[in-house]
N, C-alpha and C. Protein backbone atom coordinates (compact mmCIF):
# COMPACT_ATOMS: atom_id res chain seq x y z
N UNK A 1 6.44 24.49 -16.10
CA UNK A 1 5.48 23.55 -16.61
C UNK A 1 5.72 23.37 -18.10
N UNK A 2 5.59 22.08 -18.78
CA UNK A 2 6.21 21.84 -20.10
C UNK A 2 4.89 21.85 -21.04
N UNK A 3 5.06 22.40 -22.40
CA UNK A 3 3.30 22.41 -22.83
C UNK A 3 2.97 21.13 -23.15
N UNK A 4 3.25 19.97 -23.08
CA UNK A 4 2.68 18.94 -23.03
C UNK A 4 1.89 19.19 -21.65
N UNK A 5 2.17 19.51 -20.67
CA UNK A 5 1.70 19.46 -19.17
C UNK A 5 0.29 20.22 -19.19
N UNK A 6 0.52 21.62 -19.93
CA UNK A 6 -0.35 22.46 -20.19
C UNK A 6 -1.69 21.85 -21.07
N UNK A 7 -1.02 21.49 -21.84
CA UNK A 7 -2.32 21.05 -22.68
C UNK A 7 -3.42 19.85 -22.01
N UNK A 8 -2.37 18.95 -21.64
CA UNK A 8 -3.58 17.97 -21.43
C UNK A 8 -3.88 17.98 -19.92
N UNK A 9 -3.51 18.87 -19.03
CA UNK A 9 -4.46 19.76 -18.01
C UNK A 9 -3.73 18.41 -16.92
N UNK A 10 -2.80 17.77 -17.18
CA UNK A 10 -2.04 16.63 -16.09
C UNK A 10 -1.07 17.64 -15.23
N UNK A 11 -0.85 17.21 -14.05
CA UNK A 11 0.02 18.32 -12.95
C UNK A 11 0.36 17.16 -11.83
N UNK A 12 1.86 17.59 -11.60
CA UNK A 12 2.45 16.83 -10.43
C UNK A 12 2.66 17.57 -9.52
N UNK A 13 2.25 17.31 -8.43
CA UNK A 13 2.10 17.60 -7.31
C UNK A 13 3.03 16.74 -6.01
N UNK A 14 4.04 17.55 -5.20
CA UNK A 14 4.87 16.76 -4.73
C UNK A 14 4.21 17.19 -3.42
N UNK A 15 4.17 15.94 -2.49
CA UNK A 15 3.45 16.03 -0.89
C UNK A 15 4.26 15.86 0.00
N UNK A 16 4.78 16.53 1.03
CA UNK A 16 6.07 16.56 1.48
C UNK A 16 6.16 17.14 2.36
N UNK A 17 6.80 16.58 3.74
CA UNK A 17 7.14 17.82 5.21
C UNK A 17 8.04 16.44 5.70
N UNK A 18 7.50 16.37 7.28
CA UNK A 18 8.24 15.91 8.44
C UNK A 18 7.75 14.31 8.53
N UNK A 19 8.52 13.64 9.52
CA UNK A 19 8.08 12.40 9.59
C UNK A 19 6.62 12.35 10.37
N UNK A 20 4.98 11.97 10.22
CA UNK A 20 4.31 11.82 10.82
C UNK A 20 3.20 13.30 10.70
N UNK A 21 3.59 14.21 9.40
CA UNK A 21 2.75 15.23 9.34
C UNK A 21 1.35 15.22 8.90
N UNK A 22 1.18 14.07 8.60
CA UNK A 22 -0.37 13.79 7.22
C UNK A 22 -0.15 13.68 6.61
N UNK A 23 0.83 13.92 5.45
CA UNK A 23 1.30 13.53 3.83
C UNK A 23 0.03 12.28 3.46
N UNK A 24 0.45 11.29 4.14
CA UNK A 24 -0.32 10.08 3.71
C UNK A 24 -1.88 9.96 3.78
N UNK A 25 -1.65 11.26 5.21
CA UNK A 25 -3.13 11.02 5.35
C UNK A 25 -3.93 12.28 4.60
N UNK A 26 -3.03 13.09 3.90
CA UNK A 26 -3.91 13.98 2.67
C UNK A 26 -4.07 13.32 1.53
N UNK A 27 -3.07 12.21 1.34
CA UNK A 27 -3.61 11.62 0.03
C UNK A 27 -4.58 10.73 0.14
N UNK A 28 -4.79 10.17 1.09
CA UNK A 28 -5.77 9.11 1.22
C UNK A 28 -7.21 9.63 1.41
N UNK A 29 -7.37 10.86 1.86
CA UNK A 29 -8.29 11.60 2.39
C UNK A 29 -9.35 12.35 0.80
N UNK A 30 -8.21 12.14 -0.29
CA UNK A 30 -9.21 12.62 -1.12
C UNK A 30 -8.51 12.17 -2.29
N UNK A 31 -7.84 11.33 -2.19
CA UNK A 31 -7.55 9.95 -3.62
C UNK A 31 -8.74 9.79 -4.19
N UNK A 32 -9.21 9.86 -5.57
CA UNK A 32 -10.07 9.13 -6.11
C UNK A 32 -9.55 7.79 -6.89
N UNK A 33 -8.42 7.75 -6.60
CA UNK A 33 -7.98 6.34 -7.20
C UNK A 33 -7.69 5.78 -5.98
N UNK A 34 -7.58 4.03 -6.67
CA UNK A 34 -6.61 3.44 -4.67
C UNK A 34 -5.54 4.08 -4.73
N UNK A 35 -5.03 3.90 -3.22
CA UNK A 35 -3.76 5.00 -2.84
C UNK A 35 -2.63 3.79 -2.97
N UNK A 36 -1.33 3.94 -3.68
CA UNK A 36 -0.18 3.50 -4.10
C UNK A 36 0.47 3.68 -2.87
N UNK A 37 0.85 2.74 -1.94
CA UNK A 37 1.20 3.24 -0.54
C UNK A 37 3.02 2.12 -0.40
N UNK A 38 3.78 2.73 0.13
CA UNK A 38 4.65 1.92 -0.08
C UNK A 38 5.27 1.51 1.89
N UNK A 39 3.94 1.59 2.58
CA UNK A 39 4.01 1.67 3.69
C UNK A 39 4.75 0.82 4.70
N UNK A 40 5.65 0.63 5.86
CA UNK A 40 5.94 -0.74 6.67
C UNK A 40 5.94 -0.46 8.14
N UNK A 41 5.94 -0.83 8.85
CA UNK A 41 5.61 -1.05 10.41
C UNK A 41 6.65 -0.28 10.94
N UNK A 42 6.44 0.57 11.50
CA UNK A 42 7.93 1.76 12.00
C UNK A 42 8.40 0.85 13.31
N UNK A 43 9.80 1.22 14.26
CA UNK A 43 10.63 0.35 14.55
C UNK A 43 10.95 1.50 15.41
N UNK A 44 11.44 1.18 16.69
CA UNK A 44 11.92 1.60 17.48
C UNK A 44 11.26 2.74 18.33
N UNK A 45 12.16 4.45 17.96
CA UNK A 45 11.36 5.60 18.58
C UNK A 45 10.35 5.79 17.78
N UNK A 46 9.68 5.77 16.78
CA UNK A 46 9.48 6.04 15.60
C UNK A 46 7.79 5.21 16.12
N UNK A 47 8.38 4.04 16.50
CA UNK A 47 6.94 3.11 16.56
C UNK A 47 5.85 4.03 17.88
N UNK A 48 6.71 4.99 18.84
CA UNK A 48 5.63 5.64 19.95
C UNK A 48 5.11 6.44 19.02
N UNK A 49 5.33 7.14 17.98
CA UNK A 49 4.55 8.31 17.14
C UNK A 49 3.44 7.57 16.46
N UNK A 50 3.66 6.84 15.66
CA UNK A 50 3.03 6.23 14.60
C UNK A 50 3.16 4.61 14.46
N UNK A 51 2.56 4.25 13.64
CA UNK A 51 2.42 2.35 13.53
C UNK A 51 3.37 1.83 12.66
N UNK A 52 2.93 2.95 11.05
CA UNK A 52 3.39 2.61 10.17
C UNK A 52 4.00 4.09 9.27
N UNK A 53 5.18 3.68 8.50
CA UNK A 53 5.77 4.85 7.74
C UNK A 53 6.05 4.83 6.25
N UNK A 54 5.54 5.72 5.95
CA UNK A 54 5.98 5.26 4.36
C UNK A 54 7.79 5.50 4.08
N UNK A 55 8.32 4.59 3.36
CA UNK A 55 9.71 4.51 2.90
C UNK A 55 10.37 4.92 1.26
N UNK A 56 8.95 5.09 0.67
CA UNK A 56 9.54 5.05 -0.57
C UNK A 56 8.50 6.32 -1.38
N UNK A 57 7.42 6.19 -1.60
CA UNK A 57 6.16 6.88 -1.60
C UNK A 57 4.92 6.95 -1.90
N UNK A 58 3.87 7.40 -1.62
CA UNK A 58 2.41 7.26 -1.69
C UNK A 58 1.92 8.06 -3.24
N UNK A 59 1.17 7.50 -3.61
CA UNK A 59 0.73 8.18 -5.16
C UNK A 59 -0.94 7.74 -4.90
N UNK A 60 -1.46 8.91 -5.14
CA UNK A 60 -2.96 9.02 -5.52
C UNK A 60 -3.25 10.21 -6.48
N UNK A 61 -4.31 10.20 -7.07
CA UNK A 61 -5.00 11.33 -7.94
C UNK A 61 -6.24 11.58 -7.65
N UNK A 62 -6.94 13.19 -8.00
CA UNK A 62 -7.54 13.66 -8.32
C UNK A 62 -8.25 14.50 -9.54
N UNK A 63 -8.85 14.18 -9.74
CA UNK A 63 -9.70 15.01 -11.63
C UNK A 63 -10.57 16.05 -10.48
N UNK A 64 -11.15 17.06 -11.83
CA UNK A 64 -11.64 17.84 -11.50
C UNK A 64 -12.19 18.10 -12.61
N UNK A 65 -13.48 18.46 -12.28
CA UNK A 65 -14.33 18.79 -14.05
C UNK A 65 -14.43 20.22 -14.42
N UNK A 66 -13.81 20.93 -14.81
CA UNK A 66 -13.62 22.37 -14.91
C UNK A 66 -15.41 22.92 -15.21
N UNK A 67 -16.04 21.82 -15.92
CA UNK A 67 -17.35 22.37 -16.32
C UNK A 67 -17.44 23.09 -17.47
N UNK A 68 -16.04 23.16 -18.34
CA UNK A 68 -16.16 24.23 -19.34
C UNK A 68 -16.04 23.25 -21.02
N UNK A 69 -16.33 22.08 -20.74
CA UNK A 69 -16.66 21.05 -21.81
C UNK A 69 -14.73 20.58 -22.26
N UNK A 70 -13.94 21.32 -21.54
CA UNK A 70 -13.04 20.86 -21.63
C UNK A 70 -11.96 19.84 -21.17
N UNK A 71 -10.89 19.04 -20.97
CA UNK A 71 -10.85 18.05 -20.63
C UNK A 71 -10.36 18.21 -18.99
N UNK A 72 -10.85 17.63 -17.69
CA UNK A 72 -10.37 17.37 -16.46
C UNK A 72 -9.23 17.84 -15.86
N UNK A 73 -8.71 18.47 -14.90
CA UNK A 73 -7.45 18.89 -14.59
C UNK A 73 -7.22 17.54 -13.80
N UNK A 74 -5.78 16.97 -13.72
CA UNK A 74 -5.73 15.85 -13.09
C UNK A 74 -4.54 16.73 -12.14
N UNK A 75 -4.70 15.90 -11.52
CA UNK A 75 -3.67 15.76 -10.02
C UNK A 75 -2.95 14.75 -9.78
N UNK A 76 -1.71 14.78 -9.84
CA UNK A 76 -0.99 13.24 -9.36
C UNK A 76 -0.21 13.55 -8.49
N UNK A 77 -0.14 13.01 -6.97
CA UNK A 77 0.28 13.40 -6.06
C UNK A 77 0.95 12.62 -5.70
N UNK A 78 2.51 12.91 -5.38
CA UNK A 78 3.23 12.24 -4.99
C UNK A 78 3.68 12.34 -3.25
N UNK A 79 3.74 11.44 -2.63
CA UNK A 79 3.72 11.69 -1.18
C UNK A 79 5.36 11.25 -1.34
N UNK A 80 6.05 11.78 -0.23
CA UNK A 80 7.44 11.84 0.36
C UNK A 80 7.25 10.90 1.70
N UNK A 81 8.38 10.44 1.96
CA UNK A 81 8.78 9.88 3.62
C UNK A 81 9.36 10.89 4.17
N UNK A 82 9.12 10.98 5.43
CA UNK A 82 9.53 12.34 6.23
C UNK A 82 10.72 11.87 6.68
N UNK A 83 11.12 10.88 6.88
CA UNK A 83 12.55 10.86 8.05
C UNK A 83 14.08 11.05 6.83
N UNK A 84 14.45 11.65 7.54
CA UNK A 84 15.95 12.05 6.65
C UNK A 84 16.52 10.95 6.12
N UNK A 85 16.50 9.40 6.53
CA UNK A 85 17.16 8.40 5.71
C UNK A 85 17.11 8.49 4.41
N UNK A 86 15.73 8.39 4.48
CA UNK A 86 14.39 8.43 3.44
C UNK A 86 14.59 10.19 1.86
N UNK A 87 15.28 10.82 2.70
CA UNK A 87 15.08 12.23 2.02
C UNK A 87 15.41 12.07 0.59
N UNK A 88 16.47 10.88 -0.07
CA UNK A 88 16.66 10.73 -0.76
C UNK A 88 15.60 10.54 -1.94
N UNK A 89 14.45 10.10 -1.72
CA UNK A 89 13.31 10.01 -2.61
C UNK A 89 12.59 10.97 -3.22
N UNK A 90 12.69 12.43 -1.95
CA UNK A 90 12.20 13.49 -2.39
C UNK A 90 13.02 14.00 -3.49
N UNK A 91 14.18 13.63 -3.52
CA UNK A 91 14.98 14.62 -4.43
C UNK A 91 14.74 13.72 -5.90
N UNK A 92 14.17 12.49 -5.42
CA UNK A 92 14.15 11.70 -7.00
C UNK A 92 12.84 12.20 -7.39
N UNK A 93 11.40 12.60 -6.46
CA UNK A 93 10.44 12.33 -6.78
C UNK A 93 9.82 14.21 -7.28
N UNK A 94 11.03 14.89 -6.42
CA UNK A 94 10.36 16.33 -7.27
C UNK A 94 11.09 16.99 -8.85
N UNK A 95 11.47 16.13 -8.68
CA UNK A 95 11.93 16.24 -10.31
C UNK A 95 10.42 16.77 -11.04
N UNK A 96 10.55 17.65 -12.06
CA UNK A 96 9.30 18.14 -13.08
C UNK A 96 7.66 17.95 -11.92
N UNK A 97 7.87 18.79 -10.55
CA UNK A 97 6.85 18.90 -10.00
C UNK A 97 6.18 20.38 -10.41
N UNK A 98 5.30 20.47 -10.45
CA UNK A 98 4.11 21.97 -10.73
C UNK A 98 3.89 22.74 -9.74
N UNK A 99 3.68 22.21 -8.58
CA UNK A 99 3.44 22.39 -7.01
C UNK A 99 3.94 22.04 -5.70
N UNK A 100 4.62 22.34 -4.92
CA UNK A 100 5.16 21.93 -3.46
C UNK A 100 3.57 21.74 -2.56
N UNK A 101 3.23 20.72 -1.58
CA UNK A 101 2.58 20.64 -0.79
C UNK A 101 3.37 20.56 0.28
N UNK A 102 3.59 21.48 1.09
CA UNK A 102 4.38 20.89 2.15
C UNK A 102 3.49 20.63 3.42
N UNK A 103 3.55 19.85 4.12
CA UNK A 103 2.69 19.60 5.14
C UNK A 103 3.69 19.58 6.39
N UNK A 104 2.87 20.34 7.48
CA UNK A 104 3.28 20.16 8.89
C UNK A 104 2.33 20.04 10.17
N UNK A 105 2.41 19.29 10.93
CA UNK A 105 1.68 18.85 11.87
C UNK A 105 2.16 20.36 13.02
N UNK A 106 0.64 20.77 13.21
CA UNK A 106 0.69 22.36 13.99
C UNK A 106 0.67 21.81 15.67
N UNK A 107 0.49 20.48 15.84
CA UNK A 107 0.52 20.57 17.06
C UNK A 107 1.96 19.92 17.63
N UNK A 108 2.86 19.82 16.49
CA UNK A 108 4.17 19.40 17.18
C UNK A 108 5.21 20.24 16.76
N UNK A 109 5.46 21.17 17.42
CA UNK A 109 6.28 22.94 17.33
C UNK A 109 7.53 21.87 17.47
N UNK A 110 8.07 20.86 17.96
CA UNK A 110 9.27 20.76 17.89
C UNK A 110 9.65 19.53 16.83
N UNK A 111 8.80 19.46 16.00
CA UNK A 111 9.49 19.42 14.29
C UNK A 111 9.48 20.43 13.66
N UNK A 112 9.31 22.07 13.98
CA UNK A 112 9.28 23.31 12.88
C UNK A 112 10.66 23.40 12.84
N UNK A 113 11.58 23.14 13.78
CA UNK A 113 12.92 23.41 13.26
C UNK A 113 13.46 22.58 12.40
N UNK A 114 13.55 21.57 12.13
CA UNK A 114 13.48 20.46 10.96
C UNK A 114 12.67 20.46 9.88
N UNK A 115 11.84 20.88 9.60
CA UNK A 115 10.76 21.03 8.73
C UNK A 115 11.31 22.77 8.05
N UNK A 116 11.22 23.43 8.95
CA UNK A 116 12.10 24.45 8.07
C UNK A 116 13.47 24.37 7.29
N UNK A 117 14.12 23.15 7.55
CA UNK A 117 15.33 23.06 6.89
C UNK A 117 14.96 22.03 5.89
N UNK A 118 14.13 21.20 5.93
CA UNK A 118 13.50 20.40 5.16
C UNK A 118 13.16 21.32 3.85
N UNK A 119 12.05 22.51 4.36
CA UNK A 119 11.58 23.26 3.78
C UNK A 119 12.54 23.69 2.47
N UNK A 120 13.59 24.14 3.33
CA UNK A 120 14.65 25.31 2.04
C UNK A 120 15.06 24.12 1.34
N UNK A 121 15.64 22.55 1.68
CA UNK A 121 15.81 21.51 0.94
C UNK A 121 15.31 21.09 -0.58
N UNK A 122 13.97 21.28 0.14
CA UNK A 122 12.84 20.89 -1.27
C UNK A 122 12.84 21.96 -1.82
N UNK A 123 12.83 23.00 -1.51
CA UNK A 123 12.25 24.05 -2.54
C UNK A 123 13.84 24.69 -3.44
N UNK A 124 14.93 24.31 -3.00
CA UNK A 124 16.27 24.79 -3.88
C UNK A 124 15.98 24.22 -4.97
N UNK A 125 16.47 24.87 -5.64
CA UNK A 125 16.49 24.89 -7.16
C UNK A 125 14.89 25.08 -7.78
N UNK A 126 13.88 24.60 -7.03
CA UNK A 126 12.48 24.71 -7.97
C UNK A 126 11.78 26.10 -7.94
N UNK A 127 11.21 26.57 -9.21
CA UNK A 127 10.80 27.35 -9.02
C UNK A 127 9.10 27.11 -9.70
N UNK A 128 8.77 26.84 -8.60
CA UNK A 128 7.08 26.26 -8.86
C UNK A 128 6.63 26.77 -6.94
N UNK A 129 4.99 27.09 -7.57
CA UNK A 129 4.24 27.73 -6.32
C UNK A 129 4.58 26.29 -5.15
N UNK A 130 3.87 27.20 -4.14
CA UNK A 130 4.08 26.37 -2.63
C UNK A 130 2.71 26.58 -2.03
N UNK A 131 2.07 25.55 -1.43
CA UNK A 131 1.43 25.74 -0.09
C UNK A 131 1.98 25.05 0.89
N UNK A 132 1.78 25.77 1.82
CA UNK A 132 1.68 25.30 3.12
C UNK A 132 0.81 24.45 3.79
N UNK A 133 0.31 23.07 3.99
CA UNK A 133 -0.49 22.74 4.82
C UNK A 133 -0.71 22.42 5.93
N UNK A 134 -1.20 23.05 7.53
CA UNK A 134 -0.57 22.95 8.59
C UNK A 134 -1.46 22.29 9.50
N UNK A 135 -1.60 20.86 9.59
CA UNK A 135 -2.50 19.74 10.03
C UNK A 135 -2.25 20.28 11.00
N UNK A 136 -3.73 19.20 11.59
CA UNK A 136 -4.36 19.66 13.10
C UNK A 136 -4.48 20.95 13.61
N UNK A 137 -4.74 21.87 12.64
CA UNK A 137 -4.85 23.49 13.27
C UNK A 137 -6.15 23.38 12.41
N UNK A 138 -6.58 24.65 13.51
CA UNK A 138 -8.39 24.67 13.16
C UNK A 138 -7.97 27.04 12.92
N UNK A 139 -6.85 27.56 13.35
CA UNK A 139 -6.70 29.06 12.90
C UNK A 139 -6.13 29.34 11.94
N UNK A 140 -6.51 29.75 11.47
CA UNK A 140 -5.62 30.90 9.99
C UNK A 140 -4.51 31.63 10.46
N UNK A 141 -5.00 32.24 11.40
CA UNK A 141 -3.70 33.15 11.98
C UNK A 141 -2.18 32.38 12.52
N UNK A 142 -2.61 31.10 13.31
CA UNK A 142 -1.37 30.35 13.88
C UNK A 142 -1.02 29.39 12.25
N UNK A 143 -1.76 28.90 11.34
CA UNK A 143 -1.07 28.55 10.16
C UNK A 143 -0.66 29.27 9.87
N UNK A 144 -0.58 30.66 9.49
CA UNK A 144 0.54 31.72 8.52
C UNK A 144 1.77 32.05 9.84
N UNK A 145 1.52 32.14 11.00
CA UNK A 145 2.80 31.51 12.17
C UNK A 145 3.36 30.66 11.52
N UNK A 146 3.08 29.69 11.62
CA UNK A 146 3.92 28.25 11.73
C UNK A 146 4.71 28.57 10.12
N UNK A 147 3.96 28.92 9.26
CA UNK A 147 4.20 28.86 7.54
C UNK A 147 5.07 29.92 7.55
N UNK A 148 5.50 31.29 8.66
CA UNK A 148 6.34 32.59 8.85
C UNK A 148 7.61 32.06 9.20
N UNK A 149 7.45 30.68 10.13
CA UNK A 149 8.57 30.29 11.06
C UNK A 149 9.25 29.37 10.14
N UNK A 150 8.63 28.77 8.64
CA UNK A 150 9.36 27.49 8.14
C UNK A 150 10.07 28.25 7.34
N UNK A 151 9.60 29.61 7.09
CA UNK A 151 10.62 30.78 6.12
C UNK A 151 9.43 30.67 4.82
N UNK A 152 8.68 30.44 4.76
CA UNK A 152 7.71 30.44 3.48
C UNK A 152 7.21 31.82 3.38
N UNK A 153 7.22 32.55 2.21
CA UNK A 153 7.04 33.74 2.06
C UNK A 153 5.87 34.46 2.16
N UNK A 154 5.42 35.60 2.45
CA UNK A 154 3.94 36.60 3.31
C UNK A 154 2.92 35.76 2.18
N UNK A 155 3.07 35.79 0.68
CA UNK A 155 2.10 35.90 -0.40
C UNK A 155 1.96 34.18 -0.60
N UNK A 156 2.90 32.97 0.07
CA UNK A 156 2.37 31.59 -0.17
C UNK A 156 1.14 30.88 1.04
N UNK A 157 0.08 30.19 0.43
CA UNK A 157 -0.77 30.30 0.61
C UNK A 157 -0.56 28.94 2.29
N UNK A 158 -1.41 29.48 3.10
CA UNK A 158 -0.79 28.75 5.03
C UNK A 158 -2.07 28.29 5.35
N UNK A 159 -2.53 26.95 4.84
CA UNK A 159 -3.90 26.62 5.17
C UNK A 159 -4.07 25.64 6.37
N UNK A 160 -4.96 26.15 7.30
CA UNK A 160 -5.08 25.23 8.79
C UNK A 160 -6.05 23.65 8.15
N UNK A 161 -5.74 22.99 8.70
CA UNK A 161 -6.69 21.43 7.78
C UNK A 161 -6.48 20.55 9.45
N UNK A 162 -7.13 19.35 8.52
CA UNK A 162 -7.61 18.17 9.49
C UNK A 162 -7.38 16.89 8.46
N UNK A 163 -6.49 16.41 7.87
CA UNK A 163 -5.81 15.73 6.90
C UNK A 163 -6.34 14.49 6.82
N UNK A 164 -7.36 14.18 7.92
CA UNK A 164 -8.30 12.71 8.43
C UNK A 164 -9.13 13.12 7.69
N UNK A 165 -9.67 14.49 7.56
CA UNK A 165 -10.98 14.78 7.02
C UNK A 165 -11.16 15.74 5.34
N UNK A 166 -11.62 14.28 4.53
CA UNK A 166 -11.91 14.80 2.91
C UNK A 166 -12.02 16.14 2.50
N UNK A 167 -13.08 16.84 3.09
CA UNK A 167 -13.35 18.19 3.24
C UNK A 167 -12.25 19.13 3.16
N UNK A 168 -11.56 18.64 4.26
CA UNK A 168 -10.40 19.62 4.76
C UNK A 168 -9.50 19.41 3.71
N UNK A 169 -9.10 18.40 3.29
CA UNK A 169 -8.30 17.75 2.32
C UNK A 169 -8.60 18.62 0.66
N UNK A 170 -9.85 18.50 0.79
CA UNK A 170 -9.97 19.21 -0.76
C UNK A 170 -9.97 20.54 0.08
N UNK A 171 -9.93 20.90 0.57
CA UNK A 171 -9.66 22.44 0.91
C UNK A 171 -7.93 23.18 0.76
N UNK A 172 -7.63 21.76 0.63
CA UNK A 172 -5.77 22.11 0.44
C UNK A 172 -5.92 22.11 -0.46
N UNK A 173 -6.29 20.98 -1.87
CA UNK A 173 -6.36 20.78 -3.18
C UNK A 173 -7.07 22.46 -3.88
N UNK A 174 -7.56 22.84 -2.95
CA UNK A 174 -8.50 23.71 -3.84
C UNK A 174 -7.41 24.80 -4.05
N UNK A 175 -6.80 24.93 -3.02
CA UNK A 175 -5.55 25.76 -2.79
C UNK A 175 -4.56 26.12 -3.79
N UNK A 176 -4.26 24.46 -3.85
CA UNK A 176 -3.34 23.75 -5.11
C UNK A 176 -3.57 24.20 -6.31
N UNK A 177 -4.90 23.87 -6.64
CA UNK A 177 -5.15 24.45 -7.87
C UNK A 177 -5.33 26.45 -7.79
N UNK A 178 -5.50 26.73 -7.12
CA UNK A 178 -5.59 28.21 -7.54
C UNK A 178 -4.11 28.61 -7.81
N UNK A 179 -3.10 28.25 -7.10
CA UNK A 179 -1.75 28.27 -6.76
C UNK A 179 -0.90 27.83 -8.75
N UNK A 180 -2.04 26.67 -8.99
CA UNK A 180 -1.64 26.43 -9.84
C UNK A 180 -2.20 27.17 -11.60
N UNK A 181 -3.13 27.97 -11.20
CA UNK A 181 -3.64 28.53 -11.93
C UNK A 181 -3.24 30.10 -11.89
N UNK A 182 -2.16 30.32 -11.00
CA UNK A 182 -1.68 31.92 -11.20
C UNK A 182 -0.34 31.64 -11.71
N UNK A 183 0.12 30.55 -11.25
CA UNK A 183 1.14 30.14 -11.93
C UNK A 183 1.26 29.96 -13.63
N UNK A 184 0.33 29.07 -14.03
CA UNK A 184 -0.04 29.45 -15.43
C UNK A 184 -0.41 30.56 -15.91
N UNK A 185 -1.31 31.34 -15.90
CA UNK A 185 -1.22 32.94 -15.83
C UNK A 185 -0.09 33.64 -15.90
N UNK A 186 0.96 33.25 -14.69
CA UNK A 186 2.06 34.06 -14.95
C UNK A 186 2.78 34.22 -16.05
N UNK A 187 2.96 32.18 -16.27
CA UNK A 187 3.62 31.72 -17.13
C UNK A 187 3.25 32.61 -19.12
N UNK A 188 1.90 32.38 -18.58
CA UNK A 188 1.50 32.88 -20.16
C UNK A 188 1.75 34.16 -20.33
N UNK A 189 1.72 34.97 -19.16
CA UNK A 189 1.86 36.26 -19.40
C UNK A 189 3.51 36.98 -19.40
N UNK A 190 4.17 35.94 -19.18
CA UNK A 190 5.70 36.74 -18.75
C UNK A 190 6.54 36.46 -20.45
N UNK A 191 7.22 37.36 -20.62
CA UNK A 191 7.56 37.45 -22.13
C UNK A 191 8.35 35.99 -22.81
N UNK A 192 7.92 35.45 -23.92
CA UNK A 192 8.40 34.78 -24.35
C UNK A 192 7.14 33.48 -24.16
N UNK A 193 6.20 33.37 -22.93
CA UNK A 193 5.28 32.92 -22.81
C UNK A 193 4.03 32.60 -23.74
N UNK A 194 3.62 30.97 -23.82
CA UNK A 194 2.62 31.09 -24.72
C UNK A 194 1.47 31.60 -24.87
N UNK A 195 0.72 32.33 -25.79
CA UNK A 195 -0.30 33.04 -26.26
C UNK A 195 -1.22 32.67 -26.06
């Protein structure tokens, strides 16, 4: 994180898994801005899953009022296209990200093998926290499964959600930010780190 980033409490957030996981539908679910959608009518096999796919990517934000008279933590979330054509965007769009969101749909076990290779994809080279978010699961126990099987490590955080529903949605965000607040912590505390 760069101390410009630090100071004025702004954080990028990259949203990212499989084709058809929620990505779009976590940002939309708790955007407080309109959602930047770069969406088009999917085509072929693609059209039995879903209607429409994003190709390029979805951008929404969230503030948060810390309550401590100081200024808002913002959120700018960048959503990914899941299909491999497409992968090319992720690699443009996690450039100087703070946070991995990775999202996976828990009720379709036969994208975890793709989504785990997806997984090690996005996360080479970055070294910034991760959650896991594992739509349509209502257990804790089968999200840290699914989050064991993509190779994501015992201590990153495997949250079950409902990506339709706000609630659930800030329940990932809330995630985000704690994720993102040990991260700073670390940062300040590991030598050479600011004071």
């Amino acid at each position: 994180m760069t101390d410009q980033q630090a100071s004025d409490h702004t954080f990028k957030i990259l949203v990212t898994g499989p084709f058809a996981a929620g990505k779009t539908s976590l940002i939309q679910s708790i955007s407080q801005s309109p959602v930047v959608t770069t969406e088009v009518q999917t085509s072929g096999d693609e059209a039995a899953v879903k209607a429409n796919t994003t190709v390029a990517m979805d951008f929404g934000t969230f503030a948060l009022d810390t309550g401590s008279g100081e200024e808002p933590v913002h959120l700018l979330m960048f959503g990914t296209p899941g299909q491999e054509r497409f992968r090319f965007m992720t690699d443009i769009l996690k450039a100087d990200v703070d946070v991995v969101t990775f999202v996976v749909d828990g009720r379709a076990p036969a994208t975890f093998a793709e989504a785990r290779n997806m997984l090690a994809l996005v996360m080479n080279g970055l070294r910034v926290p991760l959650v896991v978010a594992v739509n349509r699961c209502d257990d804790r126990a089968q999200a840290r499964r699914v989050a064991e099987f993509l190779g994501a490590a015992a201590d990153v955080p495997a949250i079950p959600c409902q990506l339709i529903d706000p609630e659930s949605g800030r329940e990932v965000v809330a995630e985000v930010l704690v994720a993102l607040l040990e991260s700073t912590d670390l940062a300040l505390a590991a030598p050479g780190g600011a004071a």
